[in-house]
PDB file of N, CA and C in Angstrom:
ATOM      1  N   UNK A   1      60.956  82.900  59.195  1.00  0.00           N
ATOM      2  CA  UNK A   1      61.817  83.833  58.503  1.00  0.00           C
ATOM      3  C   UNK A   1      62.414  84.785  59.515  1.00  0.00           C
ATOM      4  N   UNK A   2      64.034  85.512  59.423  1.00  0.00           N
ATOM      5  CA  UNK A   2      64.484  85.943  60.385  1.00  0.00           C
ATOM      6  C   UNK A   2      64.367  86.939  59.887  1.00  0.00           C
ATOM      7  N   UNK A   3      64.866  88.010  60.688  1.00  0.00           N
ATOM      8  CA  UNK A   3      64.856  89.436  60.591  1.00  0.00           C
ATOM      9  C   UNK A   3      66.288  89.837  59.683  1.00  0.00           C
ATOM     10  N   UNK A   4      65.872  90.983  58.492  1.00  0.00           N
ATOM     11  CA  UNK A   4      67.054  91.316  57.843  1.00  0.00           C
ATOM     12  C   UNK A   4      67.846  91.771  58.499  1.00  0.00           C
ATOM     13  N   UNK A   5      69.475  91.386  58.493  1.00  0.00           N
ATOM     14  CA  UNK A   5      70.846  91.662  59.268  1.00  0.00           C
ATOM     15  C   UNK A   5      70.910  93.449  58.762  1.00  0.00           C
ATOM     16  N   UNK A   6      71.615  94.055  59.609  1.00  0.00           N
ATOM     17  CA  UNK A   6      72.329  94.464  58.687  1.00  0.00           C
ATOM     18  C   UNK A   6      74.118  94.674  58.589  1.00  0.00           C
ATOM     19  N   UNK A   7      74.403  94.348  57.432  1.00  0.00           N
ATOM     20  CA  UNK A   7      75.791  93.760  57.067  1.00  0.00           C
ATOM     21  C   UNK A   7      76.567  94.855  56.106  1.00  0.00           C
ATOM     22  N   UNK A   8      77.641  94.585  56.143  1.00  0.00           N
ATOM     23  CA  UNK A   8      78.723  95.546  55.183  1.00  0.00           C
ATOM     24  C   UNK A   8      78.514  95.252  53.921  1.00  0.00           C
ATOM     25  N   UNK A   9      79.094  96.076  52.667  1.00  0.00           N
ATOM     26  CA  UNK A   9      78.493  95.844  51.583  1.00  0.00           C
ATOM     27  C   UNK A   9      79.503  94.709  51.079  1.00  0.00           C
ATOM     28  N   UNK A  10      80.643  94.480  51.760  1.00  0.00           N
ATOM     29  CA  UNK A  10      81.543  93.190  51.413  1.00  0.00           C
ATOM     30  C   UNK A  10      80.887  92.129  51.371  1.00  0.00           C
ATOM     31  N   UNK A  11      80.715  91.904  52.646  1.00  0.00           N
ATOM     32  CA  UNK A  11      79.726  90.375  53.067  1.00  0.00           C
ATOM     33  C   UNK A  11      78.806  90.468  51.993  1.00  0.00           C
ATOM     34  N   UNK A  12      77.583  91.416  51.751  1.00  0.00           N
ATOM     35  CA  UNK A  12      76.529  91.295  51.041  1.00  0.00           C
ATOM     36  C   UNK A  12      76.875  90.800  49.654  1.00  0.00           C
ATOM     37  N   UNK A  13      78.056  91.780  48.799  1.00  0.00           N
ATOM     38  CA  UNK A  13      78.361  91.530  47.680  1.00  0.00           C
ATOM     39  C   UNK A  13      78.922  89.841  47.638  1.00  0.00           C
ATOM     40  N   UNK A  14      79.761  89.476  48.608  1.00  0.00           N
ATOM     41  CA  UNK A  14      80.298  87.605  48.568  1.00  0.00           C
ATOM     42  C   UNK A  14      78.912  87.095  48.688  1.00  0.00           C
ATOM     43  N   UNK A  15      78.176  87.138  49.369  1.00  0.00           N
ATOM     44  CA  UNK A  15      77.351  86.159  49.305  1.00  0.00           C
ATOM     45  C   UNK A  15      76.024  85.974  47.827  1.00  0.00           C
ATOM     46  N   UNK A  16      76.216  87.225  47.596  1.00  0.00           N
ATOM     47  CA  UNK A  16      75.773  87.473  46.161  1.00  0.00           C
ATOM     48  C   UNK A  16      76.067  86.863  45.206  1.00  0.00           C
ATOM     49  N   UNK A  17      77.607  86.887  44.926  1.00  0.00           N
ATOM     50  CA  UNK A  17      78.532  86.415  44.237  1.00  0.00           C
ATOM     51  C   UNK A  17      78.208  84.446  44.568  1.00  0.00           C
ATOM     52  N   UNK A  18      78.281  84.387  45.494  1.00  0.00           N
ATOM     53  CA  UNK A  18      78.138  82.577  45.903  1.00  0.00           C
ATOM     54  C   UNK A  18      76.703  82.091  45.250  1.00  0.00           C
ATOM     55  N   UNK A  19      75.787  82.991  45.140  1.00  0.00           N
ATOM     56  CA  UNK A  19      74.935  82.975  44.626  1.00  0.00           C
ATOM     57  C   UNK A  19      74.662  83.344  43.090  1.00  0.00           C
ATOM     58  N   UNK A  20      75.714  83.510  42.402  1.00  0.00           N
ATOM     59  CA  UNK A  20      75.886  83.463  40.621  1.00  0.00           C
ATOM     60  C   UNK A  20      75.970  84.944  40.336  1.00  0.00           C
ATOM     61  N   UNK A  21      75.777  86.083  41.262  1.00  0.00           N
ATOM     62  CA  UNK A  21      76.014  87.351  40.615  1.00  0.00           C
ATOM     63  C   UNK A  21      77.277  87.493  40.432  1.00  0.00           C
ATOM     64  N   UNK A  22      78.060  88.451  39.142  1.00  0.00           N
ATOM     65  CA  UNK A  22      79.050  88.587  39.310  1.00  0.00           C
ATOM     66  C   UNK A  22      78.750  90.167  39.048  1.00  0.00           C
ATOM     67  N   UNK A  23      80.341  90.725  39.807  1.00  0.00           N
ATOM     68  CA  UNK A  23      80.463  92.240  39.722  1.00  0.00           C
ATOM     69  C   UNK A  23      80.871  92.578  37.785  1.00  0.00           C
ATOM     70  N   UNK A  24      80.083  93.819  37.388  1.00  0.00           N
ATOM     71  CA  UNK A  24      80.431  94.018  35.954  1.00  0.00           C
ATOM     72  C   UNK A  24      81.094  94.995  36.014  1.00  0.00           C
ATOM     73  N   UNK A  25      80.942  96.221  37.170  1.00  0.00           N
ATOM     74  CA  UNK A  25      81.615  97.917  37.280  1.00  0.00           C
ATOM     75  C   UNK A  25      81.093  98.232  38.503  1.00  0.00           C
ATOM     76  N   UNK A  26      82.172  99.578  38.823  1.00  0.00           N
ATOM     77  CA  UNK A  26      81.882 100.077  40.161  1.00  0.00           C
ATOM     78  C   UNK A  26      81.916 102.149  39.136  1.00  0.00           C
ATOM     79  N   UNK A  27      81.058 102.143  39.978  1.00  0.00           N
ATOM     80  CA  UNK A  27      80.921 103.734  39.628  1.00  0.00           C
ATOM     81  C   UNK A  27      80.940 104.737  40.954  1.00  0.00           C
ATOM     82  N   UNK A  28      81.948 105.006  41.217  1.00  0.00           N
ATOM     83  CA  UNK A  28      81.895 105.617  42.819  1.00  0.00           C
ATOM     84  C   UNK A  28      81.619 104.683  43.724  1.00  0.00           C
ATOM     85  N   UNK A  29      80.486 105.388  44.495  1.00  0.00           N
ATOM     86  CA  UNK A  29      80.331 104.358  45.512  1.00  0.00           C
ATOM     87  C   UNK A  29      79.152 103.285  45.451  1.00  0.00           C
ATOM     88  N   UNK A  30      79.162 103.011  44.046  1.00  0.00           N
ATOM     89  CA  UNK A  30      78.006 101.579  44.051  1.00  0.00           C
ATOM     90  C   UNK A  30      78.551 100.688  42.940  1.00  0.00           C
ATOM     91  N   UNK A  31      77.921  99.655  43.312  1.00  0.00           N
ATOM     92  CA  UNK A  31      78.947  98.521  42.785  1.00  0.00           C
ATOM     93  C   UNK A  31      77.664  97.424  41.691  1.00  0.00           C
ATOM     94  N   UNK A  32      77.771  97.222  40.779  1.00  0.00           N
ATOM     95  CA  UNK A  32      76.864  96.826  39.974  1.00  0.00           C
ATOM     96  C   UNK A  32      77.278  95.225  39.670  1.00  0.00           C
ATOM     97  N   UNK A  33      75.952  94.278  40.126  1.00  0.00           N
ATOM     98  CA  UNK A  33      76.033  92.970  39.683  1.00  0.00           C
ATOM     99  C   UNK A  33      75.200  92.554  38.709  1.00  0.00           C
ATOM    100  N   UNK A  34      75.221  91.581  38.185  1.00  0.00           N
ATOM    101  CA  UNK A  34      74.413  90.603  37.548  1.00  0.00           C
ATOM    102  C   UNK A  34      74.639  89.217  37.296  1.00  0.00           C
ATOM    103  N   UNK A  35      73.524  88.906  37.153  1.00  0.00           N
ATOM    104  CA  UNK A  35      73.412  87.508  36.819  1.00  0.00           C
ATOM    105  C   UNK A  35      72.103  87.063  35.344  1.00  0.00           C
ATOM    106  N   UNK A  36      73.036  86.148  35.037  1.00  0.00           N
ATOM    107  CA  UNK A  36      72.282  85.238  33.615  1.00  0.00           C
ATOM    108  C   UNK A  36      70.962  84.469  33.940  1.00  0.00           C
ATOM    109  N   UNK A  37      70.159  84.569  33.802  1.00  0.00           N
ATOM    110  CA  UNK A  37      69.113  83.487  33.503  1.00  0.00           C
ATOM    111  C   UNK A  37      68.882  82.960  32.383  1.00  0.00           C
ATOM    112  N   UNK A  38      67.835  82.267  32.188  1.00  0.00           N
ATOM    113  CA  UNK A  38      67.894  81.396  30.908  1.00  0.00           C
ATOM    114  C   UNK A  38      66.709  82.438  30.192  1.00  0.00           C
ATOM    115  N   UNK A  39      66.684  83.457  30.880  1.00  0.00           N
ATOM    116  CA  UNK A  39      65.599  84.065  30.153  1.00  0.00           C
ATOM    117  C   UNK A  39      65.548  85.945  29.772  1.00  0.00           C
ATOM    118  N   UNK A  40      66.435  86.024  30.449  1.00  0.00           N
ATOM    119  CA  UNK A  40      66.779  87.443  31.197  1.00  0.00           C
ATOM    120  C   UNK A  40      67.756  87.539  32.317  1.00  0.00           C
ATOM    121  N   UNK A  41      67.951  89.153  32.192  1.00  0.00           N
ATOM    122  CA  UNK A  41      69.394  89.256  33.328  1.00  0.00           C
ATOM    123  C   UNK A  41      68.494  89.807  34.167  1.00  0.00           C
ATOM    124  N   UNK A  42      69.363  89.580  35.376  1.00  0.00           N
ATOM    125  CA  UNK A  42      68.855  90.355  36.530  1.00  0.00           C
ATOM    126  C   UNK A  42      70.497  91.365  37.137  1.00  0.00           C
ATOM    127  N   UNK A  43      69.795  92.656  37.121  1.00  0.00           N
ATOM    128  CA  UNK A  43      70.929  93.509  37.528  1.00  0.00           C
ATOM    129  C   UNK A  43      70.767  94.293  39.196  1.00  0.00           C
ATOM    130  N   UNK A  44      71.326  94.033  39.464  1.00  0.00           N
ATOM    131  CA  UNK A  44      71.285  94.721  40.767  1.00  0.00           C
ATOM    132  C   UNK A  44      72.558  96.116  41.495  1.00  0.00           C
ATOM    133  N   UNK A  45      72.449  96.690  42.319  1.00  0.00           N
ATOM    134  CA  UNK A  45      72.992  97.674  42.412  1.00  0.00           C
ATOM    135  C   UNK A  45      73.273  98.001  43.822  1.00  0.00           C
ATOM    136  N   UNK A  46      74.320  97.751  44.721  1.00  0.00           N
ATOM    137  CA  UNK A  46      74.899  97.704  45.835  1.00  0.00           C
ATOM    138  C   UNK A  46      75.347  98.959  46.107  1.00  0.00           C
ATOM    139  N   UNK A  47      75.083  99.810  47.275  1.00  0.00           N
ATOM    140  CA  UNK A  47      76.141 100.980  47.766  1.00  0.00           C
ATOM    141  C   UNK A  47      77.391 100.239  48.673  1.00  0.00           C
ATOM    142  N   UNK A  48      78.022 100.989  48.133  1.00  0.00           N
ATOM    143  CA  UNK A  48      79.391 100.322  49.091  1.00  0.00           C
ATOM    144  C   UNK A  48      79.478 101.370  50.809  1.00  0.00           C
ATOM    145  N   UNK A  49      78.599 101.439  51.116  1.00  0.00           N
ATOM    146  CA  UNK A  49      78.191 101.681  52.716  1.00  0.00           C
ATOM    147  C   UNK A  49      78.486 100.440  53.953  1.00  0.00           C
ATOM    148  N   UNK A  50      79.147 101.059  54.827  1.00  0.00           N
ATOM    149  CA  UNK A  50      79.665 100.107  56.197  1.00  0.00           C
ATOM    150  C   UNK A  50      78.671 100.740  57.286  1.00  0.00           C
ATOM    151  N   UNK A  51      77.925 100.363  57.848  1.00  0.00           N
ATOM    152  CA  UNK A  51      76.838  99.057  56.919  1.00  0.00           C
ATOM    153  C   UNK A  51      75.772  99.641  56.019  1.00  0.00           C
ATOM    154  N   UNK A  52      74.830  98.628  55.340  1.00  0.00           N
ATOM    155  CA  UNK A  52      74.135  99.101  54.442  1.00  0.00           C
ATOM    156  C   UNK A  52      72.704  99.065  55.218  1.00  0.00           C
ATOM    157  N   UNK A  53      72.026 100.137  55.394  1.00  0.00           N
ATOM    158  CA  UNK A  53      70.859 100.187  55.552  1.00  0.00           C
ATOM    159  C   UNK A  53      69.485  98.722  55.362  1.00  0.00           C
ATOM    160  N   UNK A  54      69.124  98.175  56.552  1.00  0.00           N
ATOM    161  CA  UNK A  54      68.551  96.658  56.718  1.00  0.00           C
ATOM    162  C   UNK A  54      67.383  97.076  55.685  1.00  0.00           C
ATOM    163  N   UNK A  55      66.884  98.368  55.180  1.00  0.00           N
ATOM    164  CA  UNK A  55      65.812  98.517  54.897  1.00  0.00           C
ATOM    165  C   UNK A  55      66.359  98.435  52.993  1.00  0.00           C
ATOM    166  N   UNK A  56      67.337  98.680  52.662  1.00  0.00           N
ATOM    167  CA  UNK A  56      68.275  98.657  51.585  1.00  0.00           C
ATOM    168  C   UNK A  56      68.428  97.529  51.379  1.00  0.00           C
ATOM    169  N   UNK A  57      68.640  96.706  52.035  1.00  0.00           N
ATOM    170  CA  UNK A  57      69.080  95.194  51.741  1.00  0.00           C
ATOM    171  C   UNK A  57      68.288  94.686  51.643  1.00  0.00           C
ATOM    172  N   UNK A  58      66.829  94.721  52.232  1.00  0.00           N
ATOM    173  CA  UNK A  58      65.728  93.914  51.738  1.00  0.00           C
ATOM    174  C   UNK A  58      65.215  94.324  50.025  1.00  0.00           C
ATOM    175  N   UNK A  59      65.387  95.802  49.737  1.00  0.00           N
ATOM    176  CA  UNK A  59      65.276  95.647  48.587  1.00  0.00           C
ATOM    177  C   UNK A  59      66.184  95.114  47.538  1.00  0.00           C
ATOM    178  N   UNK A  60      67.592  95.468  48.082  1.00  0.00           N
ATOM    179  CA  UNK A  60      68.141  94.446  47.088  1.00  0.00           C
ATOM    180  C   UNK A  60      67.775  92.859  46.963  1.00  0.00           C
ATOM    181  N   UNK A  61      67.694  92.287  48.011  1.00  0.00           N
ATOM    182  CA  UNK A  61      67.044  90.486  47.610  1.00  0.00           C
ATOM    183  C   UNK A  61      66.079  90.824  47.048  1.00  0.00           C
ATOM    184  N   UNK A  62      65.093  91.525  46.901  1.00  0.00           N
ATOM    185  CA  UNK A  62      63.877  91.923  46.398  1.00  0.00           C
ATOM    186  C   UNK A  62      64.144  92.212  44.761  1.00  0.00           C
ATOM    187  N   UNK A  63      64.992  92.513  45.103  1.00  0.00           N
ATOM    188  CA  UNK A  63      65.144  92.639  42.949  1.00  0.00           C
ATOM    189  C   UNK A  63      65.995  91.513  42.364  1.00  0.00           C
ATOM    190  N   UNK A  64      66.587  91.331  43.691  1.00  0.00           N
ATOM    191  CA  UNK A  64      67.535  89.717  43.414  1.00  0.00           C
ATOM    192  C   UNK A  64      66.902  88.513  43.134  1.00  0.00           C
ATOM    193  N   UNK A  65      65.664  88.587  43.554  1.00  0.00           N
ATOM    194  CA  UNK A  65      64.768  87.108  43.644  1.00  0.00           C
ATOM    195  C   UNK A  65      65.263  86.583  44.285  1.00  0.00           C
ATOM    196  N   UNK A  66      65.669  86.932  45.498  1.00  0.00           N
ATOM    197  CA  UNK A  66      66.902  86.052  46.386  1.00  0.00           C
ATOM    198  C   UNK A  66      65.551  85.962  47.555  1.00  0.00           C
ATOM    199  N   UNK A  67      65.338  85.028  48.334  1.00  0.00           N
ATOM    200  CA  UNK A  67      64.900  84.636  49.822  1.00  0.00           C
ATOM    201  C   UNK A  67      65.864  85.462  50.799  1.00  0.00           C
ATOM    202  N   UNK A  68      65.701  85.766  51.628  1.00  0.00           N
ATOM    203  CA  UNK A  68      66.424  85.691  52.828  1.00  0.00           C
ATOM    204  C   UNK A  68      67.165  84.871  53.386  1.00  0.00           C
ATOM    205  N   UNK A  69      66.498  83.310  53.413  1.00  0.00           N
ATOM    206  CA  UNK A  69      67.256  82.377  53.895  1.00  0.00           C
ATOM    207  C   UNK A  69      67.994  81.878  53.098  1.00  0.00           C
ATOM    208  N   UNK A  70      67.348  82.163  51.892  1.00  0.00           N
ATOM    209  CA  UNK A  70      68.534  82.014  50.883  1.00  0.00           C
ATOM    210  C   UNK A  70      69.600  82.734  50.792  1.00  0.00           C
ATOM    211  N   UNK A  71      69.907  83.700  51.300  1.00  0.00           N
ATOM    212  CA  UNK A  71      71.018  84.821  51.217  1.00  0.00           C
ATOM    213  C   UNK A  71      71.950  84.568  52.506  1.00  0.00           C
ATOM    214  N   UNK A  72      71.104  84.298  53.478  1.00  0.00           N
ATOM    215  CA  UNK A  72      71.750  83.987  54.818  1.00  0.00           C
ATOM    216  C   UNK A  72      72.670  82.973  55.076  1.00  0.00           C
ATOM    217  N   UNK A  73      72.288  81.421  53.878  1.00  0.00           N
ATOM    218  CA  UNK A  73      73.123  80.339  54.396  1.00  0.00           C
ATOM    219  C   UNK A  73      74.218  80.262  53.981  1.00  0.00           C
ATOM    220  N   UNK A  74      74.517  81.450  52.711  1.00  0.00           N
ATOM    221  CA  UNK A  74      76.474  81.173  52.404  1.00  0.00           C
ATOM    222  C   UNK A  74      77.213  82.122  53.187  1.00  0.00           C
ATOM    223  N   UNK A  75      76.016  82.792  54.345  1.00  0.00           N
ATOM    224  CA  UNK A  75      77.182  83.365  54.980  1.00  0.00           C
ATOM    225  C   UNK A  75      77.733  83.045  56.464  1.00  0.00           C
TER     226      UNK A  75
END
């Protein structure tokens, strides 16, 4: 497992998106996704920061149920 990047909240949000989140609203400076499961949503919550804090981004995959390497290969 590699070490979390840290990346702009553009990149983060596309590769999110490649990954089934879609954007629902932006409220200032954070940008709100989700995605459908067959069981429940999962919502997540992006600052639009250049760049976003590596320690920030691990919690977002962290609420994403996203891997790392899973997040890493659509980008």
């Amino acid at each position: 497992m590699s070490r979390v990047p840290s990346l702009s909240y553009e990149r983060i949000i596309a590769a999110l998106q490649r990954l089934g989140f879609s954007q629902i609203r932006q409220r200032g400076s954070h940008i709100r996704l989700q995605k459908q499961l067959s069981d429940r949503q999962l919502r997540i919550t992006v600052p639009a920061h250049r760049p976003v804090k590596r320690s920030t981004l691990s919690r977002i995959l962290k609420q994403a149920e996203v891997s790392l390497d899973d997040f890493l290969a659509p980008l």
